[in-house]
PDB file of N, CA and C in Angstrom:
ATOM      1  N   UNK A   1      31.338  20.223  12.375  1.00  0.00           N
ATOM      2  CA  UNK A   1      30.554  19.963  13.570  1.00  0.00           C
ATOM      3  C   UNK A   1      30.582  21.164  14.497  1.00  0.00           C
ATOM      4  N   UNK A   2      31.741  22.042  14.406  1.00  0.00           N
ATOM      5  CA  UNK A   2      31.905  23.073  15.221  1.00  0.00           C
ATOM      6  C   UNK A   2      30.504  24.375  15.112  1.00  0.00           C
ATOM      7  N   UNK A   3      30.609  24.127  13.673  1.00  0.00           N
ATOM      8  CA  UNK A   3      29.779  25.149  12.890  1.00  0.00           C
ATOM      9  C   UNK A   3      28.629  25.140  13.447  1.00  0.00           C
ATOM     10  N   UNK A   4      28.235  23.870  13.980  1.00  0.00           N
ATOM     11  CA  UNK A   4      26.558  23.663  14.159  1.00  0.00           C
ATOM     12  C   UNK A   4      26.387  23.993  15.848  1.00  0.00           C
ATOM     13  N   UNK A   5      27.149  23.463  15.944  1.00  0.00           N
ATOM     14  CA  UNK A   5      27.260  23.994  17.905  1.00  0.00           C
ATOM     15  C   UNK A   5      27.512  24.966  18.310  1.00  0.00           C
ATOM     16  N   UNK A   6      28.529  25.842  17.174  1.00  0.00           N
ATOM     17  CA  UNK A   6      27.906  27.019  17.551  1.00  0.00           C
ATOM     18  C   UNK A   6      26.551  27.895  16.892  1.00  0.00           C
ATOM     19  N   UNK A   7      26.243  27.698  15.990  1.00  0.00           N
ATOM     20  CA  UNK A   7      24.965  27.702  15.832  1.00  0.00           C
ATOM     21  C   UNK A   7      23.421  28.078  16.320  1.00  0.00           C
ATOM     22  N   UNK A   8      23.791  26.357  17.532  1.00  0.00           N
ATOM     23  CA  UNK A   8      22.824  26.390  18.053  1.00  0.00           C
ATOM     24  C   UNK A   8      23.427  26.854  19.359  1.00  0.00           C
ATOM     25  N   UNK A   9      24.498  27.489  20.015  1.00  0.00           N
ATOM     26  CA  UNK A   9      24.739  27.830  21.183  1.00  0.00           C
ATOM     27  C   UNK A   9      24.114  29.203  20.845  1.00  0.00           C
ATOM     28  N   UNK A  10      24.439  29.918  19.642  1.00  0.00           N
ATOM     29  CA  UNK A  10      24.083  31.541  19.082  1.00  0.00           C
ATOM     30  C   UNK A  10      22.359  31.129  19.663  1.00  0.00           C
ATOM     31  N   UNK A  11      21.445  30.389  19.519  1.00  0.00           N
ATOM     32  CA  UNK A  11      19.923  30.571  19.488  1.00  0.00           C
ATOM     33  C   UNK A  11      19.614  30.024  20.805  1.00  0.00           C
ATOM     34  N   UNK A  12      20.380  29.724  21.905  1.00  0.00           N
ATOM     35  CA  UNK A  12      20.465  29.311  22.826  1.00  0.00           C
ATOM     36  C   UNK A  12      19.655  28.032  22.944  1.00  0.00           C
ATOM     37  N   UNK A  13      20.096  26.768  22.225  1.00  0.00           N
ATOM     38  CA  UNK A  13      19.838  25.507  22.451  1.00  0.00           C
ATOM     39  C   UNK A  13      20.807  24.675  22.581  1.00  0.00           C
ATOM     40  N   UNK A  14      20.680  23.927  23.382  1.00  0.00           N
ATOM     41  CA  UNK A  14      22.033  22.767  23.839  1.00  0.00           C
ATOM     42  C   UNK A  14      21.638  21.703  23.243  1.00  0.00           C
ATOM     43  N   UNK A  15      22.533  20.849  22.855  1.00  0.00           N
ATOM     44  CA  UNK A  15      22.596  19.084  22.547  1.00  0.00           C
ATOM     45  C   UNK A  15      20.938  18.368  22.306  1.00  0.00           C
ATOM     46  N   UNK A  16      21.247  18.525  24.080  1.00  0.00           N
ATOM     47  CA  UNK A  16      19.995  17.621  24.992  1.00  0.00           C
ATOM     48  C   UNK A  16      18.759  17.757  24.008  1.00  0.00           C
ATOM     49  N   UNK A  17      17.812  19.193  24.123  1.00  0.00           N
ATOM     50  CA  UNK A  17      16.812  19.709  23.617  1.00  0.00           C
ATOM     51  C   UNK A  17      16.550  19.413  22.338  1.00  0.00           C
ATOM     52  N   UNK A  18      18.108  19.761  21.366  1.00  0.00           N
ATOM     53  CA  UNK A  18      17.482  19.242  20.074  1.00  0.00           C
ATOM     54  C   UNK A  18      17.632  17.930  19.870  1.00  0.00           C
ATOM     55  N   UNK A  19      18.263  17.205  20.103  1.00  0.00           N
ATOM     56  CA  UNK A  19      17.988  15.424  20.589  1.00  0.00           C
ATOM     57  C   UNK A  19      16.749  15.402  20.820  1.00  0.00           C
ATOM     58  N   UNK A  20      16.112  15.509  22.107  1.00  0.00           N
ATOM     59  CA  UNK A  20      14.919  15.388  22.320  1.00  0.00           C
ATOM     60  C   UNK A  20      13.738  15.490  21.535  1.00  0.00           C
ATOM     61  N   UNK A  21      13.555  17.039  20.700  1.00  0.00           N
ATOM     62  CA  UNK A  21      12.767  17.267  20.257  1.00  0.00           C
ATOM     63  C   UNK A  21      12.885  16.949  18.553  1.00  0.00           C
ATOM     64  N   UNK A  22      14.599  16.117  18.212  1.00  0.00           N
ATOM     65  CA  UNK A  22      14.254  15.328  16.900  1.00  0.00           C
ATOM     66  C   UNK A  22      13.717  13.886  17.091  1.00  0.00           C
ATOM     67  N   UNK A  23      13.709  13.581  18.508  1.00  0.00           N
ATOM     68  CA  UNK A  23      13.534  11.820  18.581  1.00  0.00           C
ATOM     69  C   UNK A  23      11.929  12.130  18.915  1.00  0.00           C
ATOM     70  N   UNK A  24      11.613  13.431  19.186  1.00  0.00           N
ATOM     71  CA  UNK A  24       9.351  13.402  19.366  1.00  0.00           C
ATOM     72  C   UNK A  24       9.161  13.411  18.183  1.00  0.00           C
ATOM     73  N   UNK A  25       9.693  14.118  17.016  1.00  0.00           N
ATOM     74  CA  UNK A  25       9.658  14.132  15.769  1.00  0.00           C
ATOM     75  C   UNK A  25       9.495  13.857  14.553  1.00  0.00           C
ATOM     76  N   UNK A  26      11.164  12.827  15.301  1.00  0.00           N
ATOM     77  CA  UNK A  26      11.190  11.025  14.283  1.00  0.00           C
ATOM     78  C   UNK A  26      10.038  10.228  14.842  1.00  0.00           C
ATOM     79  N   UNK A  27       9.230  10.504  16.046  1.00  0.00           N
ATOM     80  CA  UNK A  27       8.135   9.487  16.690  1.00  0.00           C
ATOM     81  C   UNK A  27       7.350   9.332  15.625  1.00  0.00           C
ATOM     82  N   UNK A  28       6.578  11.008  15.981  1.00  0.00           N
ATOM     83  CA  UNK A  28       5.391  11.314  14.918  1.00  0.00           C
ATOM     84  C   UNK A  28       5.784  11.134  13.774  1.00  0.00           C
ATOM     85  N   UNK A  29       6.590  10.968  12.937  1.00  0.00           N
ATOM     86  CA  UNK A  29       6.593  10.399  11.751  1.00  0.00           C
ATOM     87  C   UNK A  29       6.771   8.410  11.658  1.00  0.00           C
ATOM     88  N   UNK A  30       7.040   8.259  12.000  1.00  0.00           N
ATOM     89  CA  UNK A  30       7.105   6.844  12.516  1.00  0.00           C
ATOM     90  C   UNK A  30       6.271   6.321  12.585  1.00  0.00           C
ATOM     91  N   UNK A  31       5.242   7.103  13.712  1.00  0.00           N
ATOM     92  CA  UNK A  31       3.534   6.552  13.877  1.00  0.00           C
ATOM     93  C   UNK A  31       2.565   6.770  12.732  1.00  0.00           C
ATOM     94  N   UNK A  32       2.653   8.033  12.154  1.00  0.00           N
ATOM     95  CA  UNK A  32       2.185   7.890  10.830  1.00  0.00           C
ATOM     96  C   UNK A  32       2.545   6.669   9.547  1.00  0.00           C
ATOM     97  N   UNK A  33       3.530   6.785   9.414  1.00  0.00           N
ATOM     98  CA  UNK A  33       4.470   5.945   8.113  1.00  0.00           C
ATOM     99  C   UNK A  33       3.646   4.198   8.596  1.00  0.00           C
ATOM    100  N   UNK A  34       4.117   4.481   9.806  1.00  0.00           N
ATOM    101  CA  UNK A  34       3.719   2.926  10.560  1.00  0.00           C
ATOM    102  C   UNK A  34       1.986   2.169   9.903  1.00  0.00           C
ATOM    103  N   UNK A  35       0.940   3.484  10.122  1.00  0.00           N
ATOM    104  CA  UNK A  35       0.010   3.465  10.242  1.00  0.00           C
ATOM    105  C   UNK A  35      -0.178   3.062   8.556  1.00  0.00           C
ATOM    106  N   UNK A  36       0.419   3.745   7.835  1.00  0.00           N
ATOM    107  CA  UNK A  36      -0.125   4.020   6.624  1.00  0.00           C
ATOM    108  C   UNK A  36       0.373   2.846   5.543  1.00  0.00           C
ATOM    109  N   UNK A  37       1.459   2.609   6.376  1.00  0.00           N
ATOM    110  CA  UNK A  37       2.095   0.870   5.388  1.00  0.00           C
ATOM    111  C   UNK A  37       1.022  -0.257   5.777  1.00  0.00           C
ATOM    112  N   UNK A  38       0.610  -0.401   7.318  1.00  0.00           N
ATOM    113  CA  UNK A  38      -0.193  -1.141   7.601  1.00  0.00           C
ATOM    114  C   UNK A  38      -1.451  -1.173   6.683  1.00  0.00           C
ATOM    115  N   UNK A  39      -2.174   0.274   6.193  1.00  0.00           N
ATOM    116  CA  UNK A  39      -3.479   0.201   5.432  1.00  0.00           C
ATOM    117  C   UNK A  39      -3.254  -0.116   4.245  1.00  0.00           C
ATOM    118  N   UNK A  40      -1.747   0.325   3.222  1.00  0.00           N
ATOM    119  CA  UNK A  40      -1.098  -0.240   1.770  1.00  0.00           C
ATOM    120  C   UNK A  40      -1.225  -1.807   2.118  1.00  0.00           C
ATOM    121  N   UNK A  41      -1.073  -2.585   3.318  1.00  0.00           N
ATOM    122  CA  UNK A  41      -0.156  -3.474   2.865  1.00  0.00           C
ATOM    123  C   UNK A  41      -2.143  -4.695   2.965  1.00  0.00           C
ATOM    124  N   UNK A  42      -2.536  -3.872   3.654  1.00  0.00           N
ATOM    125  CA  UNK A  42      -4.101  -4.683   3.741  1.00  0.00           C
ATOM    126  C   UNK A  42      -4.545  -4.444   2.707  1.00  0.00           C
ATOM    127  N   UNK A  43      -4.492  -3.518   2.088  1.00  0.00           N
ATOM    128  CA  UNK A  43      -5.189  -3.472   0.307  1.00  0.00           C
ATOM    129  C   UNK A  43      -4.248  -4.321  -0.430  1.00  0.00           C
ATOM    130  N   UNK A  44      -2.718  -4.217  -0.370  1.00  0.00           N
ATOM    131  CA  UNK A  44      -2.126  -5.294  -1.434  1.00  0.00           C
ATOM    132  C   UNK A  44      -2.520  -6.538  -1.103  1.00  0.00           C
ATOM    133  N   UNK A  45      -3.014  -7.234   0.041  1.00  0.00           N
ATOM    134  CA  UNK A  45      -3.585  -8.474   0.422  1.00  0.00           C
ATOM    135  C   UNK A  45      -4.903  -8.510  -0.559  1.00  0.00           C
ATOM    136  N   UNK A  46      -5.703  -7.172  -0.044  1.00  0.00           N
ATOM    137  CA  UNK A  46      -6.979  -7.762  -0.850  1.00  0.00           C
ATOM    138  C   UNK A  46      -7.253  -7.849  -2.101  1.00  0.00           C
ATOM    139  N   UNK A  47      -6.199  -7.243  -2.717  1.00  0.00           N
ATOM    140  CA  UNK A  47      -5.966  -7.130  -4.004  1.00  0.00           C
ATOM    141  C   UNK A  47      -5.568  -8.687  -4.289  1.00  0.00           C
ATOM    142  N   UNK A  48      -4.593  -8.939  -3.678  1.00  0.00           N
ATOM    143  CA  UNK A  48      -3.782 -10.083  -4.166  1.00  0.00           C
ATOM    144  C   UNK A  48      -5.025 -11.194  -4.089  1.00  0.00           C
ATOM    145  N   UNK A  49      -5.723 -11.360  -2.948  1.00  0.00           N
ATOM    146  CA  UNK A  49      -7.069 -12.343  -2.953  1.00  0.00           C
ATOM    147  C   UNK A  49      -7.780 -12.362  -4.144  1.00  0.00           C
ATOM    148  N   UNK A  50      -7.884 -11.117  -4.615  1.00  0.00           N
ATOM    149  CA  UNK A  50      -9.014 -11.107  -5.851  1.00  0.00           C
ATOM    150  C   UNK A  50      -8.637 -11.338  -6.619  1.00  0.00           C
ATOM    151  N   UNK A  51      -7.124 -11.041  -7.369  1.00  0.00           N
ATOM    152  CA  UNK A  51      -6.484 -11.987  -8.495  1.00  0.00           C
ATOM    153  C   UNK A  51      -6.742 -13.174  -8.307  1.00  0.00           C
ATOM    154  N   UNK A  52      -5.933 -13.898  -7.351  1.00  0.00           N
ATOM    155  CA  UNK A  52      -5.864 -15.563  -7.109  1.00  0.00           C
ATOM    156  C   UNK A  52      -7.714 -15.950  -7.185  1.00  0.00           C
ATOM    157  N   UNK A  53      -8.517 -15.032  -6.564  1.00  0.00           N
ATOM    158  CA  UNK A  53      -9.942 -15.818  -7.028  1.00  0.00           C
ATOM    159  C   UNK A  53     -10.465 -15.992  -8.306  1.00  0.00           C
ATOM    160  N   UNK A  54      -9.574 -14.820  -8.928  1.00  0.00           N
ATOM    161  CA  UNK A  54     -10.285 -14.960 -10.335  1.00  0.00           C
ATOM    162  C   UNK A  54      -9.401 -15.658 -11.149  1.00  0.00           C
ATOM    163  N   UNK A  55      -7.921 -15.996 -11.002  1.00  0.00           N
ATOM    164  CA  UNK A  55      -7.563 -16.761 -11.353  1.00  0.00           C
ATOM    165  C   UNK A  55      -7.971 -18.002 -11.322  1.00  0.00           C
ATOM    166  N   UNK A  56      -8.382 -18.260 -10.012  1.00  0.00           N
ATOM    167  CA  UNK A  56      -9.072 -19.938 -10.270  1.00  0.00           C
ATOM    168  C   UNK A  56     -10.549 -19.851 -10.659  1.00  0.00           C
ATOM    169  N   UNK A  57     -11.001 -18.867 -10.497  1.00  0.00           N
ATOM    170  CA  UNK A  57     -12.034 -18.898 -11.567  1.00  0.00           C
ATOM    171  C   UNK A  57     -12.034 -19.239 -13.242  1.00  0.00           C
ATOM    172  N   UNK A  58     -11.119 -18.746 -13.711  1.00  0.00           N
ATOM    173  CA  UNK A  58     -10.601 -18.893 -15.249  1.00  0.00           C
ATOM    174  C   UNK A  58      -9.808 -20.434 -15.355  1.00  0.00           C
ATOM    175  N   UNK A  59      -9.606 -20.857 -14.470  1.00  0.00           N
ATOM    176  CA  UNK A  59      -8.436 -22.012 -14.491  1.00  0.00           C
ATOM    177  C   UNK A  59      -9.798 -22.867 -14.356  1.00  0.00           C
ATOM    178  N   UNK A  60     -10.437 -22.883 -13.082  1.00  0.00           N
ATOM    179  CA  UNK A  60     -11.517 -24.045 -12.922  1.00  0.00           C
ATOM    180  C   UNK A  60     -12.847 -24.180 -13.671  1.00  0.00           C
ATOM    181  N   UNK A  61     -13.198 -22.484 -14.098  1.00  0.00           N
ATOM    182  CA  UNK A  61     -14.436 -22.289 -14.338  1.00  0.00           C
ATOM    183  C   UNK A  61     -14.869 -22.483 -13.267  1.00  0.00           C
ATOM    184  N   UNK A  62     -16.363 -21.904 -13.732  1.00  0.00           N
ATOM    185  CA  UNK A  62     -17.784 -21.532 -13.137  1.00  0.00           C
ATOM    186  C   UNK A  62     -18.811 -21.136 -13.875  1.00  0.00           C
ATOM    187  N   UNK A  63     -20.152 -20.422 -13.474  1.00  0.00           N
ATOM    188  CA  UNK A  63     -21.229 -20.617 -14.026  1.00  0.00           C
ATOM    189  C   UNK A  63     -20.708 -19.232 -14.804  1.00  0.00           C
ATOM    190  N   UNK A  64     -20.328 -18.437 -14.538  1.00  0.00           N
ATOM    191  CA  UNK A  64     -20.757 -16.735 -15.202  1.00  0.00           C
ATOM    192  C   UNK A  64     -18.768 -16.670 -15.097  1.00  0.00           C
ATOM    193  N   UNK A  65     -18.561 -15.828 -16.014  1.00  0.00           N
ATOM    194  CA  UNK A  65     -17.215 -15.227 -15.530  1.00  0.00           C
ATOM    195  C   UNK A  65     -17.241 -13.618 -15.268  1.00  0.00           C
ATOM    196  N   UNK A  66     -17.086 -13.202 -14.680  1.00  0.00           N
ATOM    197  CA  UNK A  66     -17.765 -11.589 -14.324  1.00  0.00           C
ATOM    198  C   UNK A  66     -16.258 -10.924 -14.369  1.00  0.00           C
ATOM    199  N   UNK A  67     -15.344 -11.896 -15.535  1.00  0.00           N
ATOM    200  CA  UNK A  67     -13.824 -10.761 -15.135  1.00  0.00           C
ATOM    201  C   UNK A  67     -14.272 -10.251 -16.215  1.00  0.00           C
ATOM    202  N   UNK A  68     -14.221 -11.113 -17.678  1.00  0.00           N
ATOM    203  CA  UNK A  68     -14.676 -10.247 -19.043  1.00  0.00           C
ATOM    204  C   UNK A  68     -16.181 -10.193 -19.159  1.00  0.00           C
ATOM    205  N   UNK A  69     -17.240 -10.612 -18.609  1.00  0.00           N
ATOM    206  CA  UNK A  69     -18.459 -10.214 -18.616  1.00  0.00           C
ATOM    207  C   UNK A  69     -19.037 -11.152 -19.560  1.00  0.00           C
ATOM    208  N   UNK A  70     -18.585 -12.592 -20.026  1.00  0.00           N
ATOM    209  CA  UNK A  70     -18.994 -13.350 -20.876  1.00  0.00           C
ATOM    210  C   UNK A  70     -19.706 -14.919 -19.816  1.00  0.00           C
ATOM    211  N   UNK A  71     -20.341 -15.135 -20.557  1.00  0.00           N
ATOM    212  CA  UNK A  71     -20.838 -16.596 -19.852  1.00  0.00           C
ATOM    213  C   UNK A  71     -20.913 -17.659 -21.152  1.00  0.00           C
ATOM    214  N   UNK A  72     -21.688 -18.725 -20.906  1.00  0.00           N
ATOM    215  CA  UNK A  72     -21.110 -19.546 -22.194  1.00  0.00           C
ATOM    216  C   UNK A  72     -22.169 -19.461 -23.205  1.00  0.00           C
ATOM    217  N   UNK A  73     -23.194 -19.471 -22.835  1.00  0.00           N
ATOM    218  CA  UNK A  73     -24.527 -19.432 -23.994  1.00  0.00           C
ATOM    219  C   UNK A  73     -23.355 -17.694 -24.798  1.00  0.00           C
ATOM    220  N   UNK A  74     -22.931 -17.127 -24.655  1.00  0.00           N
ATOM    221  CA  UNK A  74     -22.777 -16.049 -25.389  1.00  0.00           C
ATOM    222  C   UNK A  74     -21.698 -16.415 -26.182  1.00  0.00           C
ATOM    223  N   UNK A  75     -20.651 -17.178 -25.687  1.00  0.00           N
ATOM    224  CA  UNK A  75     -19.826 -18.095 -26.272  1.00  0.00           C
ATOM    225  C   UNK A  75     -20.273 -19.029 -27.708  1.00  0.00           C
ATOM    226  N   UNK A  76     -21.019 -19.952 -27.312  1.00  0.00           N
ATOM    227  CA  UNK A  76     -21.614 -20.494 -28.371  1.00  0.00           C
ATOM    228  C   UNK A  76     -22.161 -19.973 -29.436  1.00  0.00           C
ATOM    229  N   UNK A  77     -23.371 -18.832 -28.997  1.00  0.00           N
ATOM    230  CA  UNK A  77     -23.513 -17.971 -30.237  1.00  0.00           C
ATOM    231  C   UNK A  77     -22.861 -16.963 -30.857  1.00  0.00           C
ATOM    232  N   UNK A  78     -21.643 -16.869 -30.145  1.00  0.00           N
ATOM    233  CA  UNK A  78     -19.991 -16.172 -31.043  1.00  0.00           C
ATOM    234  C   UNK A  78     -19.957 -17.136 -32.251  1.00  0.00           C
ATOM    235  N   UNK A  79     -20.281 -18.626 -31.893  1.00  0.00           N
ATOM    236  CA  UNK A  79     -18.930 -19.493 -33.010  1.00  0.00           C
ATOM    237  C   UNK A  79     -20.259 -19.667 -33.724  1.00  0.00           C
ATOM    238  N   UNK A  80     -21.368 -19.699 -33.243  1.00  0.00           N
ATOM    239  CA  UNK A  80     -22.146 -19.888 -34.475  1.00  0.00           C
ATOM    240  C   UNK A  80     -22.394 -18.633 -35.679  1.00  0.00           C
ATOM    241  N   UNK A  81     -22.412 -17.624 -35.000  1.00  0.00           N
ATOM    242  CA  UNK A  81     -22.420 -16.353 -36.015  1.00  0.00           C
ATOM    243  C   UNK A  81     -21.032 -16.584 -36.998  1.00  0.00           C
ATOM    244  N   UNK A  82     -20.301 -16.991 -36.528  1.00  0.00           N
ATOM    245  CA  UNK A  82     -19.125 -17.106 -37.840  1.00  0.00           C
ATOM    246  C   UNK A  82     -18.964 -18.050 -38.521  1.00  0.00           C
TER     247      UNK A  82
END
């Protein structure tokens, strides 16, 4: 610890200053990080919506399924070709 105080006494900075100017520092990174989990965490939502819709799409059905691009008339003439 000695090492560093004198250090920064050699470049003429005290305690206070570099305190200060690591806690504006840690801000701006903070406000970024902050910002940027918030926009990850709204895409893992919308992501997560669109599974669960298409999950109950496949579970309940519907008219078209637009996950594999099949509907049922195409179905039927699968089992009849074989």
């Amino acid at each position: 610890m000695e090492a560093i105080l004198d250090l920064l006494q050699a470049i003429q900075l005290n305690m206070l200053e570099v305190a200060i100017a690591c806690l504006f520092i840690f801000g701006i990174g903070y406000l970024f990080g902050s910002k940027k989990v918030r926009k990850l965490t709204q895409e893992v939502y919308g992501l997560q919506k669109d599974v669960l819709d298409l999950n109950e799409e496949l579970l309940y059905g519907g008219s078209d399924t637009p996950v594999i691009g099949l509907n049922h008339d195409s179905i039927k003439s699968a089992k009849l070709a074989k």
